[in-house]
C-alpha atoms as a PDB file:
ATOM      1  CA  UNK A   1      27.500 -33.625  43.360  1.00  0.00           C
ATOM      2  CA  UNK A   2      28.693 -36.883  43.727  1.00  0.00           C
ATOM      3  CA  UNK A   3      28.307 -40.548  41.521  1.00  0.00           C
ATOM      4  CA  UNK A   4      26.596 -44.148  42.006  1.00  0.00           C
ATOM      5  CA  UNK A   5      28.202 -46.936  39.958  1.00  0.00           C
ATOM      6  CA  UNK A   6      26.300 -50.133  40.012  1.00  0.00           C
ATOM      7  CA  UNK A   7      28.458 -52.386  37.758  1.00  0.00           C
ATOM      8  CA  UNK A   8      27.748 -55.618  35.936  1.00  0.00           C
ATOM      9  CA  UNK A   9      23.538 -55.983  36.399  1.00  0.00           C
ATOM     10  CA  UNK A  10      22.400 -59.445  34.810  1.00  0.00           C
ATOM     11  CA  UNK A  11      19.846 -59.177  32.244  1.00  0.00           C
ATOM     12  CA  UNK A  12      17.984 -61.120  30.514  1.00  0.00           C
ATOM     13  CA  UNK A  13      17.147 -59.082  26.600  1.00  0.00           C
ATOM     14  CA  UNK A  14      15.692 -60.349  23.075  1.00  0.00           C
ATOM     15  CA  UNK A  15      18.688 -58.659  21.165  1.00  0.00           C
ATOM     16  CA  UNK A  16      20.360 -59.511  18.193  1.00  0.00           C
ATOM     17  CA  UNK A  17      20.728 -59.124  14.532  1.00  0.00           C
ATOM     18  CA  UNK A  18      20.578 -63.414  13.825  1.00  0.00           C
ATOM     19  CA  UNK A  19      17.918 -65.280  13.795  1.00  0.00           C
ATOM     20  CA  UNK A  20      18.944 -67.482  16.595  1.00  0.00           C
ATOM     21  CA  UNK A  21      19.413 -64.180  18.768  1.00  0.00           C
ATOM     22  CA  UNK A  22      15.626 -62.719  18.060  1.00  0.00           C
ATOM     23  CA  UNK A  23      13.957 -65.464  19.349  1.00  0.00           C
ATOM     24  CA  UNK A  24      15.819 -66.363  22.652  1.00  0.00           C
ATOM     25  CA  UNK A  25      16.648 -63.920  25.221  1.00  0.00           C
ATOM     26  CA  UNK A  26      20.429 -63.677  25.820  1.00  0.00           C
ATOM     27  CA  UNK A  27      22.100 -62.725  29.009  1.00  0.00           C
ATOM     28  CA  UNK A  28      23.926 -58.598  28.972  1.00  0.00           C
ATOM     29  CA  UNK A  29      25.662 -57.020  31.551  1.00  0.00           C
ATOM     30  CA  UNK A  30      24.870 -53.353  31.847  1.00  0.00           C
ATOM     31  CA  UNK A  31      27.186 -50.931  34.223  1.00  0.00           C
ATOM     32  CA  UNK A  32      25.659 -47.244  35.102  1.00  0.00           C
ATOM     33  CA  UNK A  33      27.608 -44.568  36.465  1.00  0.00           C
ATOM     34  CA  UNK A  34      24.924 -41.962  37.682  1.00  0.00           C
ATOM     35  CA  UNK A  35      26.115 -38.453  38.673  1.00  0.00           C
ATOM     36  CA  UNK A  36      23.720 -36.478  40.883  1.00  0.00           C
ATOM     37  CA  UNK A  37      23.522 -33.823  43.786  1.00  0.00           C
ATOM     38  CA  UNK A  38      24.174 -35.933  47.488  1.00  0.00           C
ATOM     39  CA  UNK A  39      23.534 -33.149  49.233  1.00  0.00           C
ATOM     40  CA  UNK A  40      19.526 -33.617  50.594  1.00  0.00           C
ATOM     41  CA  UNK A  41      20.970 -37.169  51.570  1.00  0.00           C
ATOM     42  CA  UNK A  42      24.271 -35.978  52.751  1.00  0.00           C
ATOM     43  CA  UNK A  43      22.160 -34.357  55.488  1.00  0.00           C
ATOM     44  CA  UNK A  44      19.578 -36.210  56.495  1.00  0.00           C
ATOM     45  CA  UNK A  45      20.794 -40.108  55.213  1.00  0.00           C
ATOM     46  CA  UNK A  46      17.674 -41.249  54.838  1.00  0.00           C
ATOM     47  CA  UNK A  47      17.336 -43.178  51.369  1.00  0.00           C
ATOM     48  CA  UNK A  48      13.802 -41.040  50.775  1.00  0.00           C
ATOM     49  CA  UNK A  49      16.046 -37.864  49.826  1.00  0.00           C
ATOM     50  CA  UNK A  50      18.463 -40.118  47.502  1.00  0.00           C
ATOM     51  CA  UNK A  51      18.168 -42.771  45.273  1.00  0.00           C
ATOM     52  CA  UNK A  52      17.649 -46.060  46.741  1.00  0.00           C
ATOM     53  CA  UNK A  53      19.937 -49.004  43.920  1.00  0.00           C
ATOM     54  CA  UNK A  54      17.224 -51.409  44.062  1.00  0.00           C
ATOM     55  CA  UNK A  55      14.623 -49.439  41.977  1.00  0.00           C
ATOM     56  CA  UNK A  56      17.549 -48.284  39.446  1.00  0.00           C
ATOM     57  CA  UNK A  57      18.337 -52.163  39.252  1.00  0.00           C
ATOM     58  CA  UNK A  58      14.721 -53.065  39.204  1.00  0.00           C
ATOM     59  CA  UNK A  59      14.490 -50.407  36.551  1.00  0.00           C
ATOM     60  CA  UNK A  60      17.171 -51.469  34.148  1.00  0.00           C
ATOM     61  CA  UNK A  61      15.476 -55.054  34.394  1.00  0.00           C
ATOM     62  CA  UNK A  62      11.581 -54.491  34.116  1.00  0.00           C
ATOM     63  CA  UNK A  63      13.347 -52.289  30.728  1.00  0.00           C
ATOM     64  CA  UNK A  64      15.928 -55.129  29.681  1.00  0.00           C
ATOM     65  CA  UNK A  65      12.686 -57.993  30.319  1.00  0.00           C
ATOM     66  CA  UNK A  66      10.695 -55.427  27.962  1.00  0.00           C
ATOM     67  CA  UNK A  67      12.667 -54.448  24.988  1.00  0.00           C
ATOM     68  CA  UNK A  68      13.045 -56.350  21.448  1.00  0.00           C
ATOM     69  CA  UNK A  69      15.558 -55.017  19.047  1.00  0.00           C
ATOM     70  CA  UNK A  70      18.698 -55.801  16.805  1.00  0.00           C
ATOM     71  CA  UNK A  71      21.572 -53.808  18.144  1.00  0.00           C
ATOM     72  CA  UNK A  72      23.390 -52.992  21.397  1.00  0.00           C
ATOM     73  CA  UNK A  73      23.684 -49.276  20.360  1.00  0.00           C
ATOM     74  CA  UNK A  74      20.166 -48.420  20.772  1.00  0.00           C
ATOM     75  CA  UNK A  75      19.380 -50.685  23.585  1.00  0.00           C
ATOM     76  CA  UNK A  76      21.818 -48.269  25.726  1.00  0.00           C
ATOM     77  CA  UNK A  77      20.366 -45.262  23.908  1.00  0.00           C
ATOM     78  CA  UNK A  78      17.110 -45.696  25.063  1.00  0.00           C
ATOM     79  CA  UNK A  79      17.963 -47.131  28.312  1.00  0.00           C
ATOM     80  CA  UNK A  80      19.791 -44.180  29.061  1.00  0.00           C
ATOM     81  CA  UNK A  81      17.208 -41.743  28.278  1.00  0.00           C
ATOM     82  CA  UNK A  82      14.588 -44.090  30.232  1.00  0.00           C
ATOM     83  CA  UNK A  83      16.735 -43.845  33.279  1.00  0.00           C
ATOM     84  CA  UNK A  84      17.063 -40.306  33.284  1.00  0.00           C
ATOM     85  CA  UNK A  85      13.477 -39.719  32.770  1.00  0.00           C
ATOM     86  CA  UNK A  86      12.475 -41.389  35.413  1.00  0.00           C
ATOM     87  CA  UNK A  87      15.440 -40.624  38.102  1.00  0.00           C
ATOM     88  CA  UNK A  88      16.735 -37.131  39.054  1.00  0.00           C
ATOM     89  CA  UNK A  89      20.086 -37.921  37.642  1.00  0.00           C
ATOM     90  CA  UNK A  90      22.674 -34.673  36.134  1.00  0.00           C
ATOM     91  CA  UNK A  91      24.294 -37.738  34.402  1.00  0.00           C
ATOM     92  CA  UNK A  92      23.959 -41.366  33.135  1.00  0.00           C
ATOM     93  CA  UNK A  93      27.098 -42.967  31.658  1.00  0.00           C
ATOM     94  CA  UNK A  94      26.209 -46.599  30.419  1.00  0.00           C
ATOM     95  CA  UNK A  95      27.654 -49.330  29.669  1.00  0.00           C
ATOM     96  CA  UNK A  96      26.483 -53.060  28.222  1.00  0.00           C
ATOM     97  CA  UNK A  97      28.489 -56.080  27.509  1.00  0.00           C
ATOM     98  CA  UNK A  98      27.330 -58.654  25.425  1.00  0.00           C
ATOM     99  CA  UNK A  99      29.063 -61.975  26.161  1.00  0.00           C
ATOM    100  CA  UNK A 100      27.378 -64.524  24.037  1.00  0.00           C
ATOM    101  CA  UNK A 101      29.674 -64.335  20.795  1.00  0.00           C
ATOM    102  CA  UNK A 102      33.001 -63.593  22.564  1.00  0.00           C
ATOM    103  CA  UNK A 103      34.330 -66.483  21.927  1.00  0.00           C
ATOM    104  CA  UNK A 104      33.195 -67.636  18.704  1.00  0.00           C
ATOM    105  CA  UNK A 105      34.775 -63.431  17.429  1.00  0.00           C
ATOM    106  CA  UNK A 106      37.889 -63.903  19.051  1.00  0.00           C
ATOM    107  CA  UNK A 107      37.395 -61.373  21.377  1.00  0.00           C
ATOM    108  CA  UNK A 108      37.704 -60.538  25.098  1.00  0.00           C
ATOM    109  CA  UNK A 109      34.852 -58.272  25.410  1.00  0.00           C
ATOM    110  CA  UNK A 110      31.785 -56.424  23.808  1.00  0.00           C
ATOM    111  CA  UNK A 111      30.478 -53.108  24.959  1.00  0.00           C
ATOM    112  CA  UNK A 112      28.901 -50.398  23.811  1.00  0.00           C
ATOM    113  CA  UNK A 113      29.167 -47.365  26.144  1.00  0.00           C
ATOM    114  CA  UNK A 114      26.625 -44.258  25.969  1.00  0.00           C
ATOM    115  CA  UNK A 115      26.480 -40.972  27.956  1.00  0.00           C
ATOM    116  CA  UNK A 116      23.637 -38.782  28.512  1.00  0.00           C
END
């Protein structure tokens, strides 16, 4: 068994609970830490018997590009169950930051974090 983590991918997402946020696509970071078994590409290391990190990050953006919703919480939900539908993970820990409002909270950071 071992882990990927591919931290900070760029998205683009239509995500928001104001107005302003529901009509223009705002930028998220999402983080994955993906737990599977190495051991077919421990052996042979050719990327056909693993997982090759540009389709997960292709993934995560043809999804991100895709979805239109209100809250962080179930944009990770469903991204995490997406991911492990369609990948041969044991694991998907998630993570997305929302850096827009920051600032204007008083805050250093938004995340909401998801495990599956």
């Amino acid at each position: 068994m071992g882990k990927i983590k591919l931290e900070g991918i760029e998205v683009m997402v239509r995500i928001g609970l104001l107005e302003e946020e529901q009509y223009a696509p705002q930028d998220l970071y999402v983080s994955l830490e993906l737990s599977y078994d190495f051991s077919s590409i421990r052996k042979s290391d050719e990327i056909t018997d693993g997982i090759d990190y540009r389709e997960i990050v292709g993934f995560v953006r043809e999804f991100s590009n895709a979805y239109d919703g209100k809250t962080l919480e179930r944009f990770a939900h469903l991204l995490a169950i997406e991911l492990k539908e369609k990948f041969v993970f044991s694991k998907v820990r998630l993570s997305v930051d929302k850096p827009r409002y920051v600032k204007k909270l008083g805050l250093r950071e938004i995340r909401v974090e998801v495990e599956r």
